[in-house]
Protein backbone atom coordinates (compact mmCIF):
# COMPACT_ATOMS: atom_id res chain seq x y z
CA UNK A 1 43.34 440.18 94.80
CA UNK A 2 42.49 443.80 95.62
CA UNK A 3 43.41 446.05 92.56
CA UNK A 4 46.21 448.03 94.62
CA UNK A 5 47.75 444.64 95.34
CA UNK A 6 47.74 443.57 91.60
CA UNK A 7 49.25 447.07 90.70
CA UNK A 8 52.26 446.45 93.09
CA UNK A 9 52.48 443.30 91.80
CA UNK A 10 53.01 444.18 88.27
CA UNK A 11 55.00 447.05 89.08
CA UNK A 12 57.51 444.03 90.76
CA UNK A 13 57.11 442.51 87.20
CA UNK A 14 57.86 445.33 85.09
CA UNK A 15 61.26 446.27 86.54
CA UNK A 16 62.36 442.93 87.66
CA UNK A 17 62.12 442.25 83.38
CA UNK A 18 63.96 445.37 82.84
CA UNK A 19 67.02 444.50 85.07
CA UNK A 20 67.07 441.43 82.94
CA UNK A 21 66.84 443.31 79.34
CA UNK A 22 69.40 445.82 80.95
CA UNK A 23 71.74 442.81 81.55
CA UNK A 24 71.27 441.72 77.61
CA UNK A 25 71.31 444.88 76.28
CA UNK A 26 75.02 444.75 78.48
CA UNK A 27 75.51 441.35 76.41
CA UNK A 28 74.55 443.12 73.21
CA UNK A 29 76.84 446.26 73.60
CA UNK A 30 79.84 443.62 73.95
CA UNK A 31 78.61 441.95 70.95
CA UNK A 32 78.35 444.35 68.94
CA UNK A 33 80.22 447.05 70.20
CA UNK A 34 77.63 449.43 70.41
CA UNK A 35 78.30 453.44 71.50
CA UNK A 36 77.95 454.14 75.13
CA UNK A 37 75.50 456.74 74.17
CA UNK A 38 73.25 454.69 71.93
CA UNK A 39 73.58 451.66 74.67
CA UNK A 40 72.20 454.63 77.25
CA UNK A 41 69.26 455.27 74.82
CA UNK A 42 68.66 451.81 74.07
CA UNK A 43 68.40 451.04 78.05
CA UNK A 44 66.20 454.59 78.62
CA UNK A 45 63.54 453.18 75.38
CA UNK A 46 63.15 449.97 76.96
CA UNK A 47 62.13 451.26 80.17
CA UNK A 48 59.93 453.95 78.76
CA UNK A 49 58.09 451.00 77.10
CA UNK A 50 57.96 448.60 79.96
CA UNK A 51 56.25 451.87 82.02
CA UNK A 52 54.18 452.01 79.06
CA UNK A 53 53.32 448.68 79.24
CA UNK A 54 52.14 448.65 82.93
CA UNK A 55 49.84 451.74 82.63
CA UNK A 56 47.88 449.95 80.00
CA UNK A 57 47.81 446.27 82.35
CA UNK A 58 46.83 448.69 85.18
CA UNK A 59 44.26 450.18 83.13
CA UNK A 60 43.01 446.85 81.59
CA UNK A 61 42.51 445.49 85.45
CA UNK A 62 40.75 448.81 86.31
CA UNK A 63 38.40 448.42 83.05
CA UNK A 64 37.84 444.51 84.09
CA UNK A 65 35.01 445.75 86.92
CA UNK A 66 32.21 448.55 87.80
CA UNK A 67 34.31 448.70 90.83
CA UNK A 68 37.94 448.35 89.77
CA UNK A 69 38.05 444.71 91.47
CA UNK A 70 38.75 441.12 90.27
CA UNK A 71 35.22 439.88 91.22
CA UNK A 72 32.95 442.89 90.12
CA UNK A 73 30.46 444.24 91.31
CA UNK A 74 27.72 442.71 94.17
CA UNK A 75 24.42 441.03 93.29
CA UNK A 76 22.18 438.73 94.39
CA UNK A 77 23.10 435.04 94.12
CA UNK A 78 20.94 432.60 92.18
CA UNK A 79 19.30 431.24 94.95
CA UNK A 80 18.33 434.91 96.25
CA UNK A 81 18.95 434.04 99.97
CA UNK A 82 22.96 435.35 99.54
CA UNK A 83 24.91 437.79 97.99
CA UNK A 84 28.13 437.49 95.39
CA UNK A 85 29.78 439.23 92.85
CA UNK A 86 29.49 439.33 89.24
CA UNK A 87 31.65 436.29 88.77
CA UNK A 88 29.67 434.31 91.02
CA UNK A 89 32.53 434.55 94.17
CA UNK A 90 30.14 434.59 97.28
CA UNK A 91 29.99 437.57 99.27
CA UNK A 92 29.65 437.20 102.95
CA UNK A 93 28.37 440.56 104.49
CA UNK A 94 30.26 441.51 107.54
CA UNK A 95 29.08 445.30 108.38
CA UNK A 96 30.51 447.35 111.14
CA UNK A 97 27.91 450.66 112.12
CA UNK A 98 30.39 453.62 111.65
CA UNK A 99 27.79 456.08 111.43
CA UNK A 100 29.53 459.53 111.84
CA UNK A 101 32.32 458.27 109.94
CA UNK A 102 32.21 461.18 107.63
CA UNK A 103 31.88 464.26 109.72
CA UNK A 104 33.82 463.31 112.92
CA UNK A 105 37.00 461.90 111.35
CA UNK A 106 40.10 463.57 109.31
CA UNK A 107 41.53 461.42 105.98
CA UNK A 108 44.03 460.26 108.33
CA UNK A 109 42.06 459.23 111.45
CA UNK A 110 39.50 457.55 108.67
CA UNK A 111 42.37 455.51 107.05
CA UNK A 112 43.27 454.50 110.46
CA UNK A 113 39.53 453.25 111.79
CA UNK A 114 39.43 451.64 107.62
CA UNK A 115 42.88 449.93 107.95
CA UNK A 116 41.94 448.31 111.20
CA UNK A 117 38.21 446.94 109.80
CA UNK A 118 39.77 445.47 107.20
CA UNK A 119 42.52 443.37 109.09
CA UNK A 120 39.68 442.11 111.21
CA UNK A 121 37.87 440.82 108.12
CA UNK A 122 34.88 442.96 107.70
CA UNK A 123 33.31 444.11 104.57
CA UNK A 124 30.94 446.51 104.80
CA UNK A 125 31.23 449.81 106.58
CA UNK A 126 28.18 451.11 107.14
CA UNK A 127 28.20 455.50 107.19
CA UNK A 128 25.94 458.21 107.01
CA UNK A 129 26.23 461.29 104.63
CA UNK A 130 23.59 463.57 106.43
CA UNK A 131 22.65 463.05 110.24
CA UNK A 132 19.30 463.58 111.64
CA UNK A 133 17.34 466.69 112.08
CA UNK A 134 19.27 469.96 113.25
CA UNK A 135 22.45 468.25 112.97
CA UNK A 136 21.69 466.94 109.33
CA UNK A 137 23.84 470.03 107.64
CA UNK A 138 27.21 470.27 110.56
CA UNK A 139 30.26 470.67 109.08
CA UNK A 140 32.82 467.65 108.63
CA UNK A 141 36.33 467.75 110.64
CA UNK A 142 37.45 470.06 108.02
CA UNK A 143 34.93 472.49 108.22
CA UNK A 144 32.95 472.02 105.29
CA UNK A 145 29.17 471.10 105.60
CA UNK A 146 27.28 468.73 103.23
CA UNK A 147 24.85 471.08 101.38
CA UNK A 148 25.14 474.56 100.54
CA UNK A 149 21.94 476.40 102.11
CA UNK A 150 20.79 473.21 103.30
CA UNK A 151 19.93 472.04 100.12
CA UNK A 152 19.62 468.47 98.36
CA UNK A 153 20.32 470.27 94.92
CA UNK A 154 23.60 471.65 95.91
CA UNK A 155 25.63 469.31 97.33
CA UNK A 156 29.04 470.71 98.73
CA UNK A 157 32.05 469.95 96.62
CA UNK A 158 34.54 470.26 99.22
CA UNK A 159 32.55 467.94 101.52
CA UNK A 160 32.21 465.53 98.89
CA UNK A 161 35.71 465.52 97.90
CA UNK A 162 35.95 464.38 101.17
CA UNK A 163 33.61 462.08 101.35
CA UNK A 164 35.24 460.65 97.59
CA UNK A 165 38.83 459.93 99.43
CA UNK A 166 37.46 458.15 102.02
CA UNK A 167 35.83 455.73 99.73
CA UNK A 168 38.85 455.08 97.83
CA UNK A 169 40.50 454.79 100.58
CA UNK A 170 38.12 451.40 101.77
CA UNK A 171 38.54 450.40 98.10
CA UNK A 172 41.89 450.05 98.18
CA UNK A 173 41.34 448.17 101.30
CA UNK A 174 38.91 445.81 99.27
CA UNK A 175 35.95 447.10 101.57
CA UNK A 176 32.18 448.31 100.57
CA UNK A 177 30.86 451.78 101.99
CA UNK A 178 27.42 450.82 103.34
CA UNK A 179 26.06 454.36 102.27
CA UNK A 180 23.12 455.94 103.55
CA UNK A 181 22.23 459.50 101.65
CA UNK A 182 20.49 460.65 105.02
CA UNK A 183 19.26 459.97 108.14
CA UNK A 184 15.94 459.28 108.51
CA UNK A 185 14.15 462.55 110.24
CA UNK A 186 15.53 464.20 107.15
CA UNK A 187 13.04 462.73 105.39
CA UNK A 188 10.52 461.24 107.49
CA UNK A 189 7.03 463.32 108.62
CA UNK A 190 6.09 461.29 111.26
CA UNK A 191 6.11 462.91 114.41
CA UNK A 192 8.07 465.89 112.41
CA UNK A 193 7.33 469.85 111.59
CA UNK A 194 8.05 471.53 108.41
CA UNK A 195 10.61 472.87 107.16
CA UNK A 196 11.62 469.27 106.43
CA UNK A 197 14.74 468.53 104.15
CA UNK A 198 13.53 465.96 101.59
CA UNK A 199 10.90 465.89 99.25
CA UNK A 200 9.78 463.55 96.07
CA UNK A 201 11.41 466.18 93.64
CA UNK A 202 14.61 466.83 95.76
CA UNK A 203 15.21 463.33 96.72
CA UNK A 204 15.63 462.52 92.89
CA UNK A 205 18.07 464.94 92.22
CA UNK A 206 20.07 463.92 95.17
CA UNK A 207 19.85 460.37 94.77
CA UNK A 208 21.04 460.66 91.20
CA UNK A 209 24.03 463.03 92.45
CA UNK A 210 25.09 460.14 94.23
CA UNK A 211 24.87 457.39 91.93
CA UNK A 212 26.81 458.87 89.38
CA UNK A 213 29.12 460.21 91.64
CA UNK A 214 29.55 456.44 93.20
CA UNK A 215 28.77 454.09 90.29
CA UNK A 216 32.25 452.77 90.09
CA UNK A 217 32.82 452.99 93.42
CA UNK A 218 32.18 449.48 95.92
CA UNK A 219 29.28 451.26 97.49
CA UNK A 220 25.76 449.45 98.96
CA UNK A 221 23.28 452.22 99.49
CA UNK A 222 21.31 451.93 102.33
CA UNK A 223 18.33 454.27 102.31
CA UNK A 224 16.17 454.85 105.94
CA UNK A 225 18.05 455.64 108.48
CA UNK A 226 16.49 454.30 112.08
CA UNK A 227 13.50 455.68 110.80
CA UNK A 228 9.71 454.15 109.92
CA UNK A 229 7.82 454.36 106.97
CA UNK A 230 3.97 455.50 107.89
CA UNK A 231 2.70 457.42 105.07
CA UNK A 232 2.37 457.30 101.24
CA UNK A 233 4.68 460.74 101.13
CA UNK A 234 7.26 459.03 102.90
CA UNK A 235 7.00 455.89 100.58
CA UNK A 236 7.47 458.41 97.12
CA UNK A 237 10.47 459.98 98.50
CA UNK A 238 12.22 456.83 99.23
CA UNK A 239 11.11 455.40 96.04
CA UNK A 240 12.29 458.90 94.58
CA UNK A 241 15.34 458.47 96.03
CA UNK A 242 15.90 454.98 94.68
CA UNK A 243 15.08 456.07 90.79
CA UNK A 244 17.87 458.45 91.24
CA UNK A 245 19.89 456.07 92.76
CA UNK A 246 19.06 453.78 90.64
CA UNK A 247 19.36 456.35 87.31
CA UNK A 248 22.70 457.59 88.33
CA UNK A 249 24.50 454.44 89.02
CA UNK A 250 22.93 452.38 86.05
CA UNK A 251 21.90 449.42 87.88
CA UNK A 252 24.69 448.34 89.07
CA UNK A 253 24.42 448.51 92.97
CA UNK A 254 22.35 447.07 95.40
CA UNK A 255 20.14 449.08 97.69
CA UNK A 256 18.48 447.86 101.12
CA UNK A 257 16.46 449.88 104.33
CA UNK A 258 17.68 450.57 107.73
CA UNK A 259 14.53 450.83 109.44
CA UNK A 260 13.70 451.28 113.42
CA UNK A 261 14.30 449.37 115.75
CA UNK A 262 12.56 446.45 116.43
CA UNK A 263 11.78 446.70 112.87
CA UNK A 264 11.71 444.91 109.13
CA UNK A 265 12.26 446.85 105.78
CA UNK A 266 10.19 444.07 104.89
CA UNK A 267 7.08 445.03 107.21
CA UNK A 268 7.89 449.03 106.32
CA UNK A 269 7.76 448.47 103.11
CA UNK A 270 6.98 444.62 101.68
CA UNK A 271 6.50 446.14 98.18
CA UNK A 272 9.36 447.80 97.22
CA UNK A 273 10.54 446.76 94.15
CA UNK A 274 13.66 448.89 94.58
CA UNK A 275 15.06 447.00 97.90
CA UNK A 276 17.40 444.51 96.64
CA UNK A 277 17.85 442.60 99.83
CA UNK A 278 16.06 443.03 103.22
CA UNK A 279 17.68 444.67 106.69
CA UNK A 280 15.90 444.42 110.14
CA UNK A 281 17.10 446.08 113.18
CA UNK A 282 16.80 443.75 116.22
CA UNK A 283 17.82 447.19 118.24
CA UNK A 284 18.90 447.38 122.31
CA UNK A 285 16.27 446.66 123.98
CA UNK A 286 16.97 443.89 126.09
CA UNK A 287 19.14 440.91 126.21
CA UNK A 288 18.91 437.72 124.84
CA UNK A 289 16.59 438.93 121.99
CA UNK A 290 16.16 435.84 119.35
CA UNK A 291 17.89 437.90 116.09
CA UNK A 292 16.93 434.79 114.36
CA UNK A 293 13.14 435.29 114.69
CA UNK A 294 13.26 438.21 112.40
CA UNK A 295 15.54 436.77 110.17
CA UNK A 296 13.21 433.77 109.69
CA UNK A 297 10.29 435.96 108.93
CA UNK A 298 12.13 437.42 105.99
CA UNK A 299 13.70 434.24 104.96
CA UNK A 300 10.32 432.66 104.58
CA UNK A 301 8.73 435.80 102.19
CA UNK A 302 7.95 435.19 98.38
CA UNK A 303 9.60 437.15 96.62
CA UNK A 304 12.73 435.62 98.17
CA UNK A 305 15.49 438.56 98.84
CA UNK A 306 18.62 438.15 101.09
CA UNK A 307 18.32 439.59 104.47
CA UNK A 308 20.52 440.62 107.62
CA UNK A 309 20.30 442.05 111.24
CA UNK A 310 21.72 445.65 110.12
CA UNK A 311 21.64 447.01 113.60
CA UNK A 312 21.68 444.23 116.25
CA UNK A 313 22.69 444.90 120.18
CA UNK A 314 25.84 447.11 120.02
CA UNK A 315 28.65 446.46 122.21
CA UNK A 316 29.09 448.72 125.15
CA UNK A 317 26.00 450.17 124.31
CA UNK A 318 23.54 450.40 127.95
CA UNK A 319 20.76 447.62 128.01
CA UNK A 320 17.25 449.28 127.00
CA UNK A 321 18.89 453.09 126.63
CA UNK A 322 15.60 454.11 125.73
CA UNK A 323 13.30 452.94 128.31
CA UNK A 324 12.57 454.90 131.72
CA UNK A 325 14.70 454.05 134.38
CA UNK A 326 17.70 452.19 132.80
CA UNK A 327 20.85 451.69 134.22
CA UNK A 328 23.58 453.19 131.84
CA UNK A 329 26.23 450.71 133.73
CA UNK A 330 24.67 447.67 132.09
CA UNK A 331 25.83 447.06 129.07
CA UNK A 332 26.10 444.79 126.12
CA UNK A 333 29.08 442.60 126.17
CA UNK A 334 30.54 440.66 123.27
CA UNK A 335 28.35 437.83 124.64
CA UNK A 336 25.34 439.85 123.39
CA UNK A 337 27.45 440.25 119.93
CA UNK A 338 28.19 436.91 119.31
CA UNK A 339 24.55 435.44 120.30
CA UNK A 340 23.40 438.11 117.51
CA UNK A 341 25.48 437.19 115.00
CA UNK A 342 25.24 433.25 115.37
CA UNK A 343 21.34 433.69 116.14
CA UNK A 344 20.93 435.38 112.31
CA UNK A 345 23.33 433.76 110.53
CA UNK A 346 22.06 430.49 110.96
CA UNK A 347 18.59 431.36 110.26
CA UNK A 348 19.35 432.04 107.18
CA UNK A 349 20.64 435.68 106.82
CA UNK A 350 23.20 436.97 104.26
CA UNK A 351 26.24 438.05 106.88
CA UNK A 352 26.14 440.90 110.18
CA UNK A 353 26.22 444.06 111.29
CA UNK A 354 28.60 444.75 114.45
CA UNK A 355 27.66 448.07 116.36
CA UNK A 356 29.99 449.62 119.23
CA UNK A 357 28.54 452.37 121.38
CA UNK A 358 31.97 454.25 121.23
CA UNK A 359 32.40 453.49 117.68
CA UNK A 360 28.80 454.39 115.55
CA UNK A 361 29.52 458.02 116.82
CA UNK A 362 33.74 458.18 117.00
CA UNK A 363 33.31 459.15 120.69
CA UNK A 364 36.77 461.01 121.86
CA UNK A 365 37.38 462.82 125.19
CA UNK A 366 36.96 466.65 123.44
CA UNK A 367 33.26 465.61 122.21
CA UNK A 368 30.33 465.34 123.54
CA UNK A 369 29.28 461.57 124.43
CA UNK A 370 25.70 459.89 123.48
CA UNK A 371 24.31 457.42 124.82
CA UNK A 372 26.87 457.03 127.54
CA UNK A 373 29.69 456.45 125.19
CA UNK A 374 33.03 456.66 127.56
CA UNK A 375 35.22 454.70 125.79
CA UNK A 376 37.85 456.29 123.07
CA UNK A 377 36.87 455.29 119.48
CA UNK A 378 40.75 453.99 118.92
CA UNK A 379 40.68 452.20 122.17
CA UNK A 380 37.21 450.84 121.13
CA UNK A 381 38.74 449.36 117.71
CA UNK A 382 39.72 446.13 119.71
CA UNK A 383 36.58 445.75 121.88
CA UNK A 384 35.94 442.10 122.34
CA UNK A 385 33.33 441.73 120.14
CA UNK A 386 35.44 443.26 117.46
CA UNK A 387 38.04 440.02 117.92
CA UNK A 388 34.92 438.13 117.48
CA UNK A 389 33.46 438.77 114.27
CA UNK A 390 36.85 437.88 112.74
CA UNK A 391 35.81 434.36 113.82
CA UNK A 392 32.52 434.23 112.77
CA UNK A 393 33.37 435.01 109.09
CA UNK A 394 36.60 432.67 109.44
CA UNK A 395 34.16 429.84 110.97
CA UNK A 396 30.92 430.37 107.79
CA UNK A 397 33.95 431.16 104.88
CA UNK A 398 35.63 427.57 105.77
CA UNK A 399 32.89 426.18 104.26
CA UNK A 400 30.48 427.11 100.83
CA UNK A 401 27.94 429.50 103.16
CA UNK A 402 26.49 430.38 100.65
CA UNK A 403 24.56 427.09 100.34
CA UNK A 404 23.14 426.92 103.91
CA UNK A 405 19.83 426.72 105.26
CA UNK A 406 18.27 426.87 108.31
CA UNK A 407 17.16 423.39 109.84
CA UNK A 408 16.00 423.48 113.21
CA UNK A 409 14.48 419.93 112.66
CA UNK A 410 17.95 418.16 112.93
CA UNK A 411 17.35 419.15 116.72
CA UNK A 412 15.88 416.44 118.32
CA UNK A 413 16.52 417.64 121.43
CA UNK A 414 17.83 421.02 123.94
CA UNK A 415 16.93 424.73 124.45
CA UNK A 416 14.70 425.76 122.06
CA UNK A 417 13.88 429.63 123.69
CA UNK A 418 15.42 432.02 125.42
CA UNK A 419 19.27 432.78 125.62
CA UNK A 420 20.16 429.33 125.26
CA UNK A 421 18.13 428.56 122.54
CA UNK A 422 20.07 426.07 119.57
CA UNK A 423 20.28 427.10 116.34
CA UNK A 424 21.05 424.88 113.21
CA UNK A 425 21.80 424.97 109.64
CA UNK A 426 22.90 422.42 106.93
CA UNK A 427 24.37 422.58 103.65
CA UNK A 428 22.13 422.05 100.41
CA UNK A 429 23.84 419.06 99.78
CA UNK A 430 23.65 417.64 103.20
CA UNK A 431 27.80 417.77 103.00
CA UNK A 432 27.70 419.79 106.41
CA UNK A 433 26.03 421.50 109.34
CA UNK A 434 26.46 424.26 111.91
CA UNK A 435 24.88 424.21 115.02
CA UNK A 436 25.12 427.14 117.94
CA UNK A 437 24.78 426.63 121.45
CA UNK A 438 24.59 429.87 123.43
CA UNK A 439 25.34 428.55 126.72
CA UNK A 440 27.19 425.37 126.06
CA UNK A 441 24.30 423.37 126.84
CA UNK A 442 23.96 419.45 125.25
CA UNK A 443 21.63 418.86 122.54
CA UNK A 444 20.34 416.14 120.17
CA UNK A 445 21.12 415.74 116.55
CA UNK A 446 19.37 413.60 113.84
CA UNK A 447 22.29 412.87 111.63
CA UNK A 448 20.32 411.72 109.15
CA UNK A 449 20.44 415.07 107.85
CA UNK A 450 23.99 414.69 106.81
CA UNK A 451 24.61 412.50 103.64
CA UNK A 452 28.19 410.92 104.69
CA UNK A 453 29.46 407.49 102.85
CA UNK A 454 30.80 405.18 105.66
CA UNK A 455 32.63 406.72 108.63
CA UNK A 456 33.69 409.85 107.04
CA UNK A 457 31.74 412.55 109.57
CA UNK A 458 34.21 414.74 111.20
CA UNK A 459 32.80 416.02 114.12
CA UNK A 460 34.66 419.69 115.34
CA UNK A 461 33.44 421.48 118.04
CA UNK A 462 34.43 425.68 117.59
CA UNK A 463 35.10 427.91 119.87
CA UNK A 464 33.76 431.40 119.19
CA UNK A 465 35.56 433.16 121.68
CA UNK A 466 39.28 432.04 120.56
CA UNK A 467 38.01 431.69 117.06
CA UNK A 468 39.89 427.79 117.64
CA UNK A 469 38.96 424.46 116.20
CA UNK A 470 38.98 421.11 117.75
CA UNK A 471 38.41 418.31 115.52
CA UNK A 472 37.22 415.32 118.01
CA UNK A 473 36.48 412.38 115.82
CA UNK A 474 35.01 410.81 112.75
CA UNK A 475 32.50 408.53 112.87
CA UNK A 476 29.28 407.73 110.84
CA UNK A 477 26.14 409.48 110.53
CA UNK A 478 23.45 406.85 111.82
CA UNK A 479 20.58 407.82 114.14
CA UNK A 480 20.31 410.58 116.96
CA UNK A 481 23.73 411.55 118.69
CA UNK A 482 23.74 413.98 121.90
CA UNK A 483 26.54 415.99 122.00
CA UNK A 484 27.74 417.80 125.23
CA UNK A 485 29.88 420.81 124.69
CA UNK A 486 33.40 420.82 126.49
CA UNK A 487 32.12 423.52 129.27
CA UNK A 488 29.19 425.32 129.76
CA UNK A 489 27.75 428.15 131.42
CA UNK A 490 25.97 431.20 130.94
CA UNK A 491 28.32 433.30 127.94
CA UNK A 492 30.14 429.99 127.07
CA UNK A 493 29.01 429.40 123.66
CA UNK A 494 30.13 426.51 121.63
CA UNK A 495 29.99 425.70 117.67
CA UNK A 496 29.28 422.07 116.81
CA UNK A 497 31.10 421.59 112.79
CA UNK A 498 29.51 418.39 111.67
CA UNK A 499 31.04 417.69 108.07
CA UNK A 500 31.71 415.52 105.92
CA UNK A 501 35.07 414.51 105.38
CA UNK A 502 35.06 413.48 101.76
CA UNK A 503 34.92 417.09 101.17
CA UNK A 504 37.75 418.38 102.53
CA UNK A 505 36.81 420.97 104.10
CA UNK A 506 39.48 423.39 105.82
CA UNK A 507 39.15 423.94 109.03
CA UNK A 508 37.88 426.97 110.36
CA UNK A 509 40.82 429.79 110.55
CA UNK A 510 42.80 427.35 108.11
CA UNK A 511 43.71 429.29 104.82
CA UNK A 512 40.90 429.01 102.54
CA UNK A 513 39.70 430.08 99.13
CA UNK A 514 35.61 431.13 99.09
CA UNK A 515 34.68 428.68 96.71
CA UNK A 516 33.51 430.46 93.54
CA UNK A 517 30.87 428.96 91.02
């Protein structure tokens, strides 16, 4: 339970139990005939005590957690493929790209765009302090810029007081801030002239800034920013960055790289002992792009670290932007979203990043559009896509995703390339397995993948559109078994659920508790 949710909840505890000491200190006074005055005192000390009393249970739960939440702060899980909190509750990623969340948005338009993220489930918003090149130092919606003079070393309290509500503000919500300190040309010297922002010695200081400033706070830092890493300069000031990260917050949050796009923080930078878990950006360059192929390349890497698709096709966004000769009418859909996030996930990756073209930049009618953006942000909220990865983390948190892995051997047979290619998974303990048609086409399962007693294997086919469940049958888990989706078509994706029913498993968009080890 989120920590503002346990306050209320004690605060309902505290007076409910006076009313009922008020109603025996009544008793009492008729008893023993106490003064009206002293029964007035009597009444006023008892409150003052119960108040008393909740401050120090509010600052107990506070004190519990780094973060000020029942589950503590995020690491990675025993099996490194995953990540959970401190008290071992698994922590399924779900990232929405809100990149100029901090210098296009009031408090109040922020709480809104928060508010809304969390009712849809996600967990991680994903923001930039500093943009990119000349824009890196632009003053926030209340005028005040990030760095006074432009420099690292003297970061901007006003902006950062800023910067501090929004954060509580997803706290409260029970979100993460996926923080990046900058954007990449900041930073970078590829392709870039002097003067440049960041450099080994300033990168420290800054980096250290913010981890002291955050330590407490449900932040993942996310250091890159759509940027390459081609030199050994660029390497020290990330790592630089990093140790002051690293030095400020005490060790206590995780830190990952946003690279370019089609890129791996793995291939940028395979060394880095500092990158907690891996991030690839699969990027917008054309459709039907296999997300899972980068995902397995990372999965497969010794050491072992989590990984996700932190930038993936965005919705709305136009097919191949950056290549001559595009058409900016054709766009992703929430097609493109959901192929993404299914792709990844089942090969193996840690959650997913959602993107919206009017969304990563707050488009509104009195700014300036990027990329084509024509869209509202606030109208954008409830995009398709949006809808959609409310029932991708309802469909992986009905069962223990945390103990997946990728099988594409249970596929005997079907697609196996291009937009309609099948992905599958299956539980460590052979108790279940998810497989992901794009285009509703049939397929072949070896069941003897599954480890089912008798005729206890529910079969449920999910629809990731509605986010609905339809259990078909039970039935055994002997040889191959082709299963034909109920439609098909090109964006008619279908979920096949095979579990087994011993378990108990809820299903998906049932009520369920993330089982916790």
């Amino acid at each position: 339970m989120p920590i503002h949710q346990s306050a209320f909840l004690l605060n309902d505890i505290v007076f409910n139990k006076y009313d009922e000491l008020e109603e025996l200190t009544n008793i009492s006074n008729r008893q023993y005939d106490l003064s009206e005055h002293n029964s007035s005192e009597i009444r006023s000390l008892l409150l003052a005590l119960l108040k008393f009393l909740f401050l120090i249970l509010l600052l107990i739960s506070f004190s519990k957690t780094s973060y000020g939440q029942s589950h503590g702060h995020l690491k990675v899980s025993p099996n490194h493929h995953y990540l959970e909190y401190s008290d071992g509750t698994p922590f399924f990623y779900l990232g929405d790209t809100a990149w100029y969340l901090f210098r296009r948005l009031n408090l109040k338009q922020a709480d809104y765009y928060l508010k809304n993220r969390a009712n849809k489930g996600f967990t991680v918003i994903q923001a930039s302090l500093l943009e990119s090149g000349g824009d890196f130092n632009k003053p926030n919606a209340l005028g005040d810029k990030p760095l006074i003079d432009g420099d690292p070393t003297k970061p901007n309290p006003a902006y950062f007081k800023y910067v501090d509500q929004v954060v509580n503000e997803a706290q409260k919500l029970g979100l993460h801030i996926g923080m990046l300190p900058t954007w990449g040309g900041n930073w970078a010297r590829f392709n870039k002239k002097p003067p440049y922002v960041f450099n080994v010695k300033n990168a420290k200081i800054y980096g250290e800034f913010l981890g002291k400033r955050y330590k407490k706070k449900p932040v993942i830092w996310i250091l890159g920013g759509d940027t390459g890493v081609y030199s050994p300069k660029e390497r020290a000031i990330l790592k630089s960055m990093a140790e002051g990260l690293n030095e400020g917050v005490g060790g206590d949050h995780l830190i990952t790289f946003h690279p370019v796009g089609p890129g791996m923080s793995s291939q940028f930078l395979p060394h880095a002992k500092w990158i907690n878990f891996n991030m690839s950006q699969t990027s917008h360059s054309a459709r039907n792009i296999d997300t899972g192929i980068f995902i397995h390349h990372d999965y497969n890497l010794k050491p072992t670290k989590p990984t996700l698709d932190g930038e993936p096709a965005y919705e709305m966004m136009p097919v191949g932007f950056y290549f001559k000769n595009y058409n900016r009418y054709n766009r992703f859909t929430s097609y493109a979203v959901r192929q993404g996030a299914y792709w990844s996930i089942l090969a193996g990756a840690c959650g997913f990043t959602y993107g919206n073209n009017n969304i990563w930049q707050f488009y509104d009618t009195d700014v300036k559009p990027k990329d084509w953006a024509d869209i509202p942000w606030k109208e954008a909220l409830n995009e398709p896509g949006a809808f959609d990865m409310t029932y991708v983390k309802q469909l992986f948190e009905s069962v223990p995703f945390e103990e997946m892995k990728p099988c594409q051997k249970m596929i005997v047979s079907g697609p196996d390339h291009g937009g309609a290619k099948i992905r599958a998974a299956v539980a460590r303990d052979r108790s279940f397995a998810i497989i992901y048609t794009p285009q509703g086409k049939s397929f072949t399962v070896d069941r003897s993948y599954l480890k089912v007693k008798g005729r206890t294997l529910k079969v449920i086919w999910y629809n990731p559109r509605y986010g609905v469940a339809h259990w078909v049958h039970t039935s055994d888990n002997s040889a191959y078994q082709t299963y034909t989706p109920p439609t098909s078509g090109k964006k008619t994706d279908w979920i096949l659920l095979l579990e087994d029913g011993a378990k108990h498993y809820p299903l998906p968009g049932a009520k369920h508790s993330v089982s916790k080890k």
